[in-house]
Protein backbone atom coordinates (compact mmCIF):
# COMPACT_ATOMS: atom_id res chain seq x y z
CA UNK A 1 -11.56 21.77 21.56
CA UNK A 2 -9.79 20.95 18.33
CA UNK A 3 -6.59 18.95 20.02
CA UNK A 4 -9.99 16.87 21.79
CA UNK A 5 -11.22 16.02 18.68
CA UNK A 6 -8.29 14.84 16.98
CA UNK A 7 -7.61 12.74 20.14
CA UNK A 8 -10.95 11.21 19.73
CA UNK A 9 -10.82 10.59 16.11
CA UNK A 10 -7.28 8.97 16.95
CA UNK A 11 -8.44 6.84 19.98
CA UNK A 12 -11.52 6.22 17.36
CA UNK A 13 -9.44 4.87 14.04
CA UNK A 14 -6.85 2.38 16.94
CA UNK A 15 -10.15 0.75 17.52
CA UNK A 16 -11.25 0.48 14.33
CA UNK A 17 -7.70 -1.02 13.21
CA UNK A 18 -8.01 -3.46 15.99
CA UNK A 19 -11.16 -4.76 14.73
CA UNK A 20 -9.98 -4.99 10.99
CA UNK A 21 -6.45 -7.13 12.27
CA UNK A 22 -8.95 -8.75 14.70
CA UNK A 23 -11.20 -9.76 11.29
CA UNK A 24 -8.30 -10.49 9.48
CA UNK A 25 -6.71 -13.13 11.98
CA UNK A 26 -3.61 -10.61 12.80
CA UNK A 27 -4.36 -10.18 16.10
CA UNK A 28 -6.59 -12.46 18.47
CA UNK A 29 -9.78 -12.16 19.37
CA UNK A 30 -10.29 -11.38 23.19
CA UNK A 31 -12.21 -14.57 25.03
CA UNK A 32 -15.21 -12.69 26.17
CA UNK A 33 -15.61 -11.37 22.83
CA UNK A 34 -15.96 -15.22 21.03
CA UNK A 35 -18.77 -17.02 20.52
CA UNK A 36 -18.77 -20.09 23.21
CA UNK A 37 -18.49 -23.61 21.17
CA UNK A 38 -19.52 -26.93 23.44
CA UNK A 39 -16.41 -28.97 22.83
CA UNK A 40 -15.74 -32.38 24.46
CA UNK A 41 -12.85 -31.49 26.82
CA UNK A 42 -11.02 -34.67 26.11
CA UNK A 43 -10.07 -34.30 22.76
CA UNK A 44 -6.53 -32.89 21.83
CA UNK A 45 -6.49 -29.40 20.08
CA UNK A 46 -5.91 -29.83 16.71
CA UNK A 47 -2.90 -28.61 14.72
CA UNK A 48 -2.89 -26.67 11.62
CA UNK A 49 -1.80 -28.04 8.46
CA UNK A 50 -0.34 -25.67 5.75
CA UNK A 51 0.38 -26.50 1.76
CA UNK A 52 1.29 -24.43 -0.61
CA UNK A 53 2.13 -24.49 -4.29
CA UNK A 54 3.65 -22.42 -7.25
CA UNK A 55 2.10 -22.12 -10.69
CA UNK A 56 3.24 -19.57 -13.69
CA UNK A 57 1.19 -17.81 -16.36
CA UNK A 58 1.40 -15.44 -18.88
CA UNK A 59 -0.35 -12.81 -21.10
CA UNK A 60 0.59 -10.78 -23.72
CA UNK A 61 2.28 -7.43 -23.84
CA UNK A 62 -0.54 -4.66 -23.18
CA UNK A 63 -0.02 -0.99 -22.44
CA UNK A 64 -1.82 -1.27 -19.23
CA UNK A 65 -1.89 -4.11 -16.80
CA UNK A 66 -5.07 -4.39 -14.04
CA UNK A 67 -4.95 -6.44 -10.84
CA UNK A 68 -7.35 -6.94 -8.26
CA UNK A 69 -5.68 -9.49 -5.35
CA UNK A 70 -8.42 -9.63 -2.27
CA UNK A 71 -5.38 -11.46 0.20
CA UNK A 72 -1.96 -11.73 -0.83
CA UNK A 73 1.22 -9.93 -2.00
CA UNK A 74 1.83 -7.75 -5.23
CA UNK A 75 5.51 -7.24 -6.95
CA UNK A 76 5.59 -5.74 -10.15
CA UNK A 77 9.08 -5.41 -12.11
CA UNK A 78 10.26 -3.88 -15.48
CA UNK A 79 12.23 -6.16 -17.37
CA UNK A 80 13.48 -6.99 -21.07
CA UNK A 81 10.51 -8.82 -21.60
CA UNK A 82 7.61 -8.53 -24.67
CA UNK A 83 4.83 -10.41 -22.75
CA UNK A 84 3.63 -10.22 -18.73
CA UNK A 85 5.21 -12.99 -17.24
CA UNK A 86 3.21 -14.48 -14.05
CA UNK A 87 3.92 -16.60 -10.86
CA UNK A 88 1.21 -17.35 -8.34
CA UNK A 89 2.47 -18.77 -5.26
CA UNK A 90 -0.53 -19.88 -2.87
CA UNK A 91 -0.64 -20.67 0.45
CA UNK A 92 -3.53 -22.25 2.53
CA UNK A 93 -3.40 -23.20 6.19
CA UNK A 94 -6.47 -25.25 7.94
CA UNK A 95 -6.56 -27.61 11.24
CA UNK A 96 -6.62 -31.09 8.54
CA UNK A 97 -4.61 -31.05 5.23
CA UNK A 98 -7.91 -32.23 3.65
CA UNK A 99 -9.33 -28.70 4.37
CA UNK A 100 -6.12 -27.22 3.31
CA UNK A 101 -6.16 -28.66 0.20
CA UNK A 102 -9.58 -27.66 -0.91
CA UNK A 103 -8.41 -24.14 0.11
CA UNK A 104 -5.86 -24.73 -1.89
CA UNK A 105 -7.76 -25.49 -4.80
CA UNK A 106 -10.41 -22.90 -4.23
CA UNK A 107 -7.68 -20.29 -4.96
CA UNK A 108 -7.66 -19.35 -8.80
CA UNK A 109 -6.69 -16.49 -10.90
CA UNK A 110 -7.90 -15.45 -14.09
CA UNK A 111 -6.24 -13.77 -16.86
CA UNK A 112 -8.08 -11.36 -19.19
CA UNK A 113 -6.89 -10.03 -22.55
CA UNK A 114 -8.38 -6.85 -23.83
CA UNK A 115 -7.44 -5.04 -26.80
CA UNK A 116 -5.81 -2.47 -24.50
CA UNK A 117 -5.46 -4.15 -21.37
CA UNK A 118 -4.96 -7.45 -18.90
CA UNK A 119 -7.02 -8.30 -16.08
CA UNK A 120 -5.74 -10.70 -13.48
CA UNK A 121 -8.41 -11.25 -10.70
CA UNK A 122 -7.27 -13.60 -8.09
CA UNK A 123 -10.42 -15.50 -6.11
CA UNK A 124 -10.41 -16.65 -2.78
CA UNK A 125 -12.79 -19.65 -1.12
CA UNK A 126 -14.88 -18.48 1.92
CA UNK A 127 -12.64 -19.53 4.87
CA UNK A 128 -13.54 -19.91 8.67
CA UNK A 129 -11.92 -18.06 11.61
CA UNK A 130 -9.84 -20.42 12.22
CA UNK A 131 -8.19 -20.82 8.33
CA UNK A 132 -6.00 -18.66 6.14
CA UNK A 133 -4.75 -18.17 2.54
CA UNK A 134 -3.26 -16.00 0.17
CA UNK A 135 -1.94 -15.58 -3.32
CA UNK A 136 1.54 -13.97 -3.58
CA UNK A 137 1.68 -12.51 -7.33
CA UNK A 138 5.36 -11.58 -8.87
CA UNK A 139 4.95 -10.28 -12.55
CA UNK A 140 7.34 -8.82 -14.82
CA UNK A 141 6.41 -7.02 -17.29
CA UNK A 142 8.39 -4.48 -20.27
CA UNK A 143 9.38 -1.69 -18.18
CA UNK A 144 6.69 0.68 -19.51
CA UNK A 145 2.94 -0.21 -18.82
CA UNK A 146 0.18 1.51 -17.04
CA UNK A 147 -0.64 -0.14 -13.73
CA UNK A 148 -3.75 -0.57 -12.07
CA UNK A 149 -3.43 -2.06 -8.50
CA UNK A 150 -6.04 -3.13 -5.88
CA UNK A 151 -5.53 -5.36 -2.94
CA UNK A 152 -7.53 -6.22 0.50
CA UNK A 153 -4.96 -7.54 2.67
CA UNK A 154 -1.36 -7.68 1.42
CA UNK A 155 1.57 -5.42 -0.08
CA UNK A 156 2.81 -3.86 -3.18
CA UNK A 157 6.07 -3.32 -4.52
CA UNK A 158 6.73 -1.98 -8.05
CA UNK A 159 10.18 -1.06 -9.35
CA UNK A 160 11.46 -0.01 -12.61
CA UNK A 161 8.40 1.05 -14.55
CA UNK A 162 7.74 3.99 -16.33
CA UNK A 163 3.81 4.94 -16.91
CA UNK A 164 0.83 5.90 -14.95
CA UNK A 165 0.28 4.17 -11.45
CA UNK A 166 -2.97 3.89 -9.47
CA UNK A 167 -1.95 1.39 -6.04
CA UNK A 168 -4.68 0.91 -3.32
CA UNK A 169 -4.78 -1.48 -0.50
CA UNK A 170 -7.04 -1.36 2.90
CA UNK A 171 -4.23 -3.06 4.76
CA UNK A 172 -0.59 -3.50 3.49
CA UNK A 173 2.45 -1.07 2.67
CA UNK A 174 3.03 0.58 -1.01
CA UNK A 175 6.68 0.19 -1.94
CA UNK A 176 7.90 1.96 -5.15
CA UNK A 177 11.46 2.06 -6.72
CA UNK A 178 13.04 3.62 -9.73
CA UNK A 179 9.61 4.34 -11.29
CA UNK A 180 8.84 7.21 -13.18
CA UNK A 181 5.61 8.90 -14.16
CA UNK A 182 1.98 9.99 -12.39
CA UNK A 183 0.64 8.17 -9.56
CA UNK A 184 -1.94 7.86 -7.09
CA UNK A 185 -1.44 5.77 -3.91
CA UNK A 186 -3.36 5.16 -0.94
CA UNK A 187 -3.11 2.75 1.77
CA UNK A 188 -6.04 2.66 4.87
CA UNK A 189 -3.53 0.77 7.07
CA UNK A 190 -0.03 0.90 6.09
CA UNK A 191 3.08 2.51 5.58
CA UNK A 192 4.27 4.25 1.76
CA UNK A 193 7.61 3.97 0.53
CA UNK A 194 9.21 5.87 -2.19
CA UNK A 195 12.94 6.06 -3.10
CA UNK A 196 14.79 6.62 -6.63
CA UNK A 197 11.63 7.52 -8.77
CA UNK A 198 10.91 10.65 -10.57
CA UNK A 199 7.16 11.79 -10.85
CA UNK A 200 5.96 13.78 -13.63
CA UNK A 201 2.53 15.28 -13.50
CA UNK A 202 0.59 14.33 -10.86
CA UNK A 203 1.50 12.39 -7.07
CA UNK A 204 -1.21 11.97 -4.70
CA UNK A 205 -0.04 9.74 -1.94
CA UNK A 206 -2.31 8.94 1.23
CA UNK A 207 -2.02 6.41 4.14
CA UNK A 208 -5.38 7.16 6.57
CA UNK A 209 -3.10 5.17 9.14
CA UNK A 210 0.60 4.92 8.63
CA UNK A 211 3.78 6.98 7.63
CA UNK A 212 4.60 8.38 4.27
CA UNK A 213 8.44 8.33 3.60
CA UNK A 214 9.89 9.79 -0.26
CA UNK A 215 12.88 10.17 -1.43
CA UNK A 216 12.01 11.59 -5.07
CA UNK A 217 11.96 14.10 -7.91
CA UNK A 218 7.75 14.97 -7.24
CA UNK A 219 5.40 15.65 -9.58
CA UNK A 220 3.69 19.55 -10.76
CA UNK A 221 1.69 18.75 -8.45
CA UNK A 222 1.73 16.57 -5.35
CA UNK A 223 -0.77 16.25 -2.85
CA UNK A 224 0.36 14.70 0.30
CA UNK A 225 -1.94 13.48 3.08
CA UNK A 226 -1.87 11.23 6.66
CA UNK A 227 -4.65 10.85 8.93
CA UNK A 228 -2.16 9.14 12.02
CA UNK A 229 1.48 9.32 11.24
CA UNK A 230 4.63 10.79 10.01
CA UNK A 231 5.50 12.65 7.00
CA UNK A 232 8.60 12.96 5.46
CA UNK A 233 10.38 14.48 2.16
CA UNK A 234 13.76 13.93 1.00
CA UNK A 235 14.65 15.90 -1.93
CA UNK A 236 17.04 16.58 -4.63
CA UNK A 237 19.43 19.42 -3.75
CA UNK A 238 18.94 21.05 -7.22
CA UNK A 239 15.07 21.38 -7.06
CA UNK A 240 12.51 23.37 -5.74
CA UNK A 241 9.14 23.66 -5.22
CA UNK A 242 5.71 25.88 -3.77
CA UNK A 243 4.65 24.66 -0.68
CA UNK A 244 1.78 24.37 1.64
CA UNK A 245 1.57 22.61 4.80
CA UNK A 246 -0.70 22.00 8.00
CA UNK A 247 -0.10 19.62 10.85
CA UNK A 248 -3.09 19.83 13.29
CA UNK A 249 -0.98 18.13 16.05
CA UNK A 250 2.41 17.22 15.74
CA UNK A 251 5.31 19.55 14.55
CA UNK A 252 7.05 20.51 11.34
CA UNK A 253 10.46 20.71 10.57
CA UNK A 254 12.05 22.11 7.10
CA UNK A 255 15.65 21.44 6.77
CA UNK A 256 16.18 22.69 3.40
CA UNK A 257 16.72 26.24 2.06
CA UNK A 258 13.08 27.68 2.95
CA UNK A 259 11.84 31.00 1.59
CA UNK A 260 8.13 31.35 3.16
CA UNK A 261 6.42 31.75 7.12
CA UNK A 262 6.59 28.97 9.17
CA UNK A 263 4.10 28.72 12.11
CA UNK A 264 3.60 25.99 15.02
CA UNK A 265 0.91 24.34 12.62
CA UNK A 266 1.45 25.28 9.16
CA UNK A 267 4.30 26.45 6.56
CA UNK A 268 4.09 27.89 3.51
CA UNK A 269 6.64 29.01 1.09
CA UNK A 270 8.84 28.11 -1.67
CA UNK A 271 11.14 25.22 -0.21
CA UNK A 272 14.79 23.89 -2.04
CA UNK A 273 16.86 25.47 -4.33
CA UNK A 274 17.07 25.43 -8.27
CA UNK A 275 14.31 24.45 -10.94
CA UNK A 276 10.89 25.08 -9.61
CA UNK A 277 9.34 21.61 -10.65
CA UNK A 278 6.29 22.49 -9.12
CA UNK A 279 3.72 22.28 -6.08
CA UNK A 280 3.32 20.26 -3.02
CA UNK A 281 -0.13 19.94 -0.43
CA UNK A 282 0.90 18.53 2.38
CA UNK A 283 -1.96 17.39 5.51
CA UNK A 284 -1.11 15.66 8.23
CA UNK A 285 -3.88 15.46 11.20
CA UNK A 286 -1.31 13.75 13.93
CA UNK A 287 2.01 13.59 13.02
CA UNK A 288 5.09 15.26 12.23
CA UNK A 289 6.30 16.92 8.80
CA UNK A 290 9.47 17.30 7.74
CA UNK A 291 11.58 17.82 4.93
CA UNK A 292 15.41 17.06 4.27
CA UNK A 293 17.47 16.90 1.09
């Protein structure tokens, strides 16, 4: 009964990813499902025209950077730098270039400076089926700043940055390299990536539809969760840590010195060897789990 439920709730989230790639313009729409449009059948289809342009901003140096991007890319890199430095690089695509361009020009971001803190809020124009744009923001900032992430449709990528993370996007992958502090990430349709960082007190990393791959020091306490899709750990050979793990379908493999019980669904146990940095929750509802070092 359990095994039918997950398949459900499986064969349920495919066809609500469908729809959301459908919405976005990913995938296309099936005929029967479109809305019929009288068009004269002698008249040529039309062809897309796409501009695009680059434009750079920037802010002062703030302990804590906030972006909110509703379609579009976000890479975020420490450098030797005292103020956030910003390039926007847009991207509009309609059937006439007049269309294109007033996409074009619809698409704006705003910078905020707070006393703490700077916004940048990127706004889109309403677009038709048929259009598309985005904003593609690449920022670097001093190497280390507080980030606060959020994104509709796109991907993220920070490297080099030492300070507290929080990433979300509803569709797009979460990349991070050489970073080092807390974070939270969480992806509804994606993938997460994490190689050469070292978390300190807290790691909560979810994808509701994709695989979670890291290759890290983790954090006191990490808390580890996929809805559909693959888990995996790769971990320092001189660390160690509590864990607790439960796959409802799928399998689990530990191929690191392992101290615990291990059952068809679930492990728990004190995996590595060396200093105990700390604790790890692992929950995977169709997948599989494994650990290497």
């Amino acid at each position: 009964m359990r095994k039918l439920a997950i398949t459900i709730t499986t064969l349920l989230l495919c066809a609500v990813t469908a729809l959301m790639l459908m919405s976005v313009g990913v995938i296309p729409v099936p005929e029967a499902f479109r809305r019929p449009v009288e068009q004269p059948a002698a008249l040529p289809a039309a062809h897309h025209s796409t501009l695009h342009e680059s434009t750079k901003y920037s802010a002062e140096g703030k302990p804590r950077l906030v972006i909110d991007n509703p379609r579009g890319n976000i890479l975020v890199r420490g450098a030797a730098v005292e103020q956030v430095e910003i390039t926007m690089f847009v991207e509009a695509s309609a059937h006439t270039a007049q269309r294109a361009q007033e996409i074009l020009d619809g698409i704006s971001l705003a910078v905020t400076t707070l006393e703490e803190e700077n916004r940048l809020l990127v706004s889109m124009p309403r677009l038709e089926p048929d259009e598309q744009a985005r904003a593609d923001l690449t920022i670097w900032v001093p190497g280390e700043m507080d980030l606060e992430l959020r994104l509709g449709l796109g991907n993220v990528q920070v490297t080099s940055i030492q300070g507290e993370l929080q990433a979300y996007t509803h569709l797009g992958d979460i990349d991070l390299q050489d970073y080092e502090g807390s974070a939270h990430l969480e992806t509804h349709l994606g993938d997460i990536h994490v190689d050469s960082s070292r978390f300190t007190e807290k790691l909560t990393a979810i994808s509701h539809l994709g695989n979670i791959n890291i290759a890290a020091s983790l954090a006191q306490s990490s808390v580890l969760e996929t809805a559909l899709g693959d888990l995996h750990l790769h971990l320092p050979a001189d660390e160690s840590y509590l864990l607790e793990g439960t796959v409802e379908l799928g399998s689990i493999h530990i191929g690191v010195p392992f101290d615990g019980e291990q059952h068809e669904h679930s492990v728990q146990g004190t995996i590595g060897q060396g200093e105990r940095r700390g604790s790890i929750s692992a929950r995977l509802a169709l997948g599989s789990f494994s650990v290497t070092k």
